[in-house]
Structure formats: C-alpha cells, structure tokens
N, C-alpha and C. Protein backbone atom coordinates (compact mmCIF):
# COMPACT_ATOMS: atom_id res chain seq x y z
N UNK A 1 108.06 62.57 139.93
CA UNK A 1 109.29 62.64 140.68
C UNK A 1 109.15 63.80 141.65
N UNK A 2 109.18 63.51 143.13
CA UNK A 2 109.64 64.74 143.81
C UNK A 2 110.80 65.85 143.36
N UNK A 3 110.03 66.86 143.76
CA UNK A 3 110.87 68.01 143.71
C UNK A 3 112.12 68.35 144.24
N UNK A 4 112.01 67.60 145.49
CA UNK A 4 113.86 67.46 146.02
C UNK A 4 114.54 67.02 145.03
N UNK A 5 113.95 66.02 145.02
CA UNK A 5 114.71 64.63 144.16
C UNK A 5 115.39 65.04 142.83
N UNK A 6 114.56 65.79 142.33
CA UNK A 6 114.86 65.77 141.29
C UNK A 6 115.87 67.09 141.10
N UNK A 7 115.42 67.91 142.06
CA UNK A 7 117.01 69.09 142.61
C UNK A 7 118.01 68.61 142.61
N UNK A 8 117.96 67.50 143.27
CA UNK A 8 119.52 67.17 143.90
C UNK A 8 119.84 66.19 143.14
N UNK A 9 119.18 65.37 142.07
CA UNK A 9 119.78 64.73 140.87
C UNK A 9 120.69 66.14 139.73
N UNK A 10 119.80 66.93 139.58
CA UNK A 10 120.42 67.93 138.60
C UNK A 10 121.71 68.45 139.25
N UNK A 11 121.47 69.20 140.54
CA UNK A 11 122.54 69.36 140.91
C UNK A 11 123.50 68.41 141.38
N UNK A 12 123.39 67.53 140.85
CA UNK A 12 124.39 66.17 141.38
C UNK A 12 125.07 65.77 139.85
N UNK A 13 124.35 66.14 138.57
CA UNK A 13 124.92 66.39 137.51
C UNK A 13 125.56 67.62 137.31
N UNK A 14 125.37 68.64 137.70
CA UNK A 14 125.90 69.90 137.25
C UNK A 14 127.41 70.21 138.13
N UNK A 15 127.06 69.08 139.11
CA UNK A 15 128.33 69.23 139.66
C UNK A 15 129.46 68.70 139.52
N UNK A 16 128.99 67.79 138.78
CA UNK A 16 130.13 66.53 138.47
C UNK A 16 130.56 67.23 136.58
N UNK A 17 129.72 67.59 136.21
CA UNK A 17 130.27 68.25 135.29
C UNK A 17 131.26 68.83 134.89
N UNK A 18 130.99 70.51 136.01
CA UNK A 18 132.22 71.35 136.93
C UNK A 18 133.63 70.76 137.02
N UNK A 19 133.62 69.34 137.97
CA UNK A 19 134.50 68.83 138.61
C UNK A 19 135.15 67.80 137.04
N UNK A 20 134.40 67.24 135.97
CA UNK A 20 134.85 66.96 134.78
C UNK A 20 135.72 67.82 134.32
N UNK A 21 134.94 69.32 133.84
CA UNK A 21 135.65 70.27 133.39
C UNK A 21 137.03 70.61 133.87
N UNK A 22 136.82 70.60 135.10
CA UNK A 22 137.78 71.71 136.12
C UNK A 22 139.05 70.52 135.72
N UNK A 23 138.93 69.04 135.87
CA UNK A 23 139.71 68.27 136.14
C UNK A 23 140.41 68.16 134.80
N UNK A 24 139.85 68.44 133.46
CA UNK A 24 140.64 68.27 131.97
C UNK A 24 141.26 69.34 131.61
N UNK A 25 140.70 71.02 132.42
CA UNK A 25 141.64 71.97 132.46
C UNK A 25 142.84 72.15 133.18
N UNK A 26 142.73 71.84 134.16
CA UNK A 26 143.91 71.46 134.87
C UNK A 26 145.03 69.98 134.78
N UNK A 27 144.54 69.66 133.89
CA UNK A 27 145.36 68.23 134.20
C UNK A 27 145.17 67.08 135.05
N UNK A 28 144.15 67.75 136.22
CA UNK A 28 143.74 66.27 137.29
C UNK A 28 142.68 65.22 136.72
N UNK A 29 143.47 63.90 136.20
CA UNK A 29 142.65 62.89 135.86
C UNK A 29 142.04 62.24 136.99
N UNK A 30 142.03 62.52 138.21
CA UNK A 30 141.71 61.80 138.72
C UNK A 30 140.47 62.59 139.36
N UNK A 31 140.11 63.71 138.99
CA UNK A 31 139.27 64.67 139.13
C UNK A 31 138.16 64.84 138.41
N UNK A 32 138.80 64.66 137.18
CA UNK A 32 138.01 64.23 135.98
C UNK A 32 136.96 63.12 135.96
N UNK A 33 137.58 62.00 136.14
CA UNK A 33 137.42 60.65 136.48
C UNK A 33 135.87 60.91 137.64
N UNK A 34 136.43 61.70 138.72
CA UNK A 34 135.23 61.89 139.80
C UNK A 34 134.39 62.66 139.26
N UNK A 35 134.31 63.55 138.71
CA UNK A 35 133.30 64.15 138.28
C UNK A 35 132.33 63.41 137.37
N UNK A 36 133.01 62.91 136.32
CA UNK A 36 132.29 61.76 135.37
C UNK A 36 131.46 60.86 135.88
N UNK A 37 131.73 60.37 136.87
CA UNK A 37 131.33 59.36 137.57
C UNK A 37 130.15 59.92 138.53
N UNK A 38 130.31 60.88 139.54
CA UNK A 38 129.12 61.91 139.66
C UNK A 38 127.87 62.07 138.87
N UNK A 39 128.27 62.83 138.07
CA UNK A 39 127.56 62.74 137.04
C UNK A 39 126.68 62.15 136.22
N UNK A 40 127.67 60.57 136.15
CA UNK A 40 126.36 59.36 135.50
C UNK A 40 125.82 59.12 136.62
N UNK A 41 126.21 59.33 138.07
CA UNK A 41 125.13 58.67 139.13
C UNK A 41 124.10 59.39 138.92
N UNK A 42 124.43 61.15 138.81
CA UNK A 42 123.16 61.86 139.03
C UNK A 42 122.05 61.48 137.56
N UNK A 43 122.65 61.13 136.79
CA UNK A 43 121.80 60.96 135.37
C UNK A 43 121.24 59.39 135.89
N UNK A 44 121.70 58.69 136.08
CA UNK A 44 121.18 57.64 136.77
C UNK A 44 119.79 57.36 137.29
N UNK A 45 120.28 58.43 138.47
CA UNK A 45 119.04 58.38 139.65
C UNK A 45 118.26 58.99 139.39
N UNK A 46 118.41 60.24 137.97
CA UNK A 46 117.61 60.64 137.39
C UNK A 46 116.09 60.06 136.82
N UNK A 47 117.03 58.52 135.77
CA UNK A 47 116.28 57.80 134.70
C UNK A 47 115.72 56.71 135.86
N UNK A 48 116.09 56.87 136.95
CA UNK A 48 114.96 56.12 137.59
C UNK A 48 113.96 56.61 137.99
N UNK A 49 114.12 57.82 138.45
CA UNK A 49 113.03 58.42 139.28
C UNK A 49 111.91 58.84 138.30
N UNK A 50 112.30 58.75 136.81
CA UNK A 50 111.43 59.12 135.58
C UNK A 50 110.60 58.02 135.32
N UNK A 51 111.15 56.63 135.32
CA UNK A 51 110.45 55.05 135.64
C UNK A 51 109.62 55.36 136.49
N UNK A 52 110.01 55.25 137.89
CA UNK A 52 109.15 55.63 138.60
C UNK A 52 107.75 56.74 138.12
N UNK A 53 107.95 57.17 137.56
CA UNK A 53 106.93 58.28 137.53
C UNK A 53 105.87 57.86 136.76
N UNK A 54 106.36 57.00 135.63
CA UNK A 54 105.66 56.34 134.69
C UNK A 54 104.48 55.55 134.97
N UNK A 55 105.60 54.48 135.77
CA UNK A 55 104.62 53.53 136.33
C UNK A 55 103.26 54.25 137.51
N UNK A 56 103.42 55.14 138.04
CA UNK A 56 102.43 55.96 139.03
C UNK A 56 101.37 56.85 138.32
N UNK A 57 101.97 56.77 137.09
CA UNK A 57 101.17 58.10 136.16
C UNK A 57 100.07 56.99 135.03
C-alpha cells in the first residue's frame, strides 16, 4: 500500500472517530452518524488497499 494512501485512510479514520465522539458528547446524532460513516469508509479503503497488497506481494 502506498504511503499516502495509507495516511489518509488512517487519518480518514481518526477523524471520523473525533466527529463520532464529539457527536455522542454533545448530543448531535447527526454528527455522530457522520463520523461513523467516515470512519467505515476509511477502514474500508483501508481493507482494500491491504488486498491489494496481497495480491502484488
């Protein structure tokens, strides 16, 4: 997996995390909701780019 790639997957989880957190402390479900969702994208694009790696390796 490139090294961008795989930056901006983590930080594409760590952010949606944040925005999970931030959103169940405060009360914004709909914040929550976005962050969650963030989150599985970045875990996502993660478990692909790990496929990917497989098959090349």
């Amino acid at each position: 997996m490139g090294f961008r790639k795989k930056t901006k997957n983590v930080s594409e989880i760590a952010e949606g995390k944040a925005k999970e957190t931030l959103g169940k402390a405060v009360g914004n479900e709909k914040l929550e909701s976005k962050g969650r969702a963030e989150k599985t994208k970045g875990m996502l694009k993660q478990a692909v780019e790990k496929g990917k790696d497989k098959f090349r390796h």
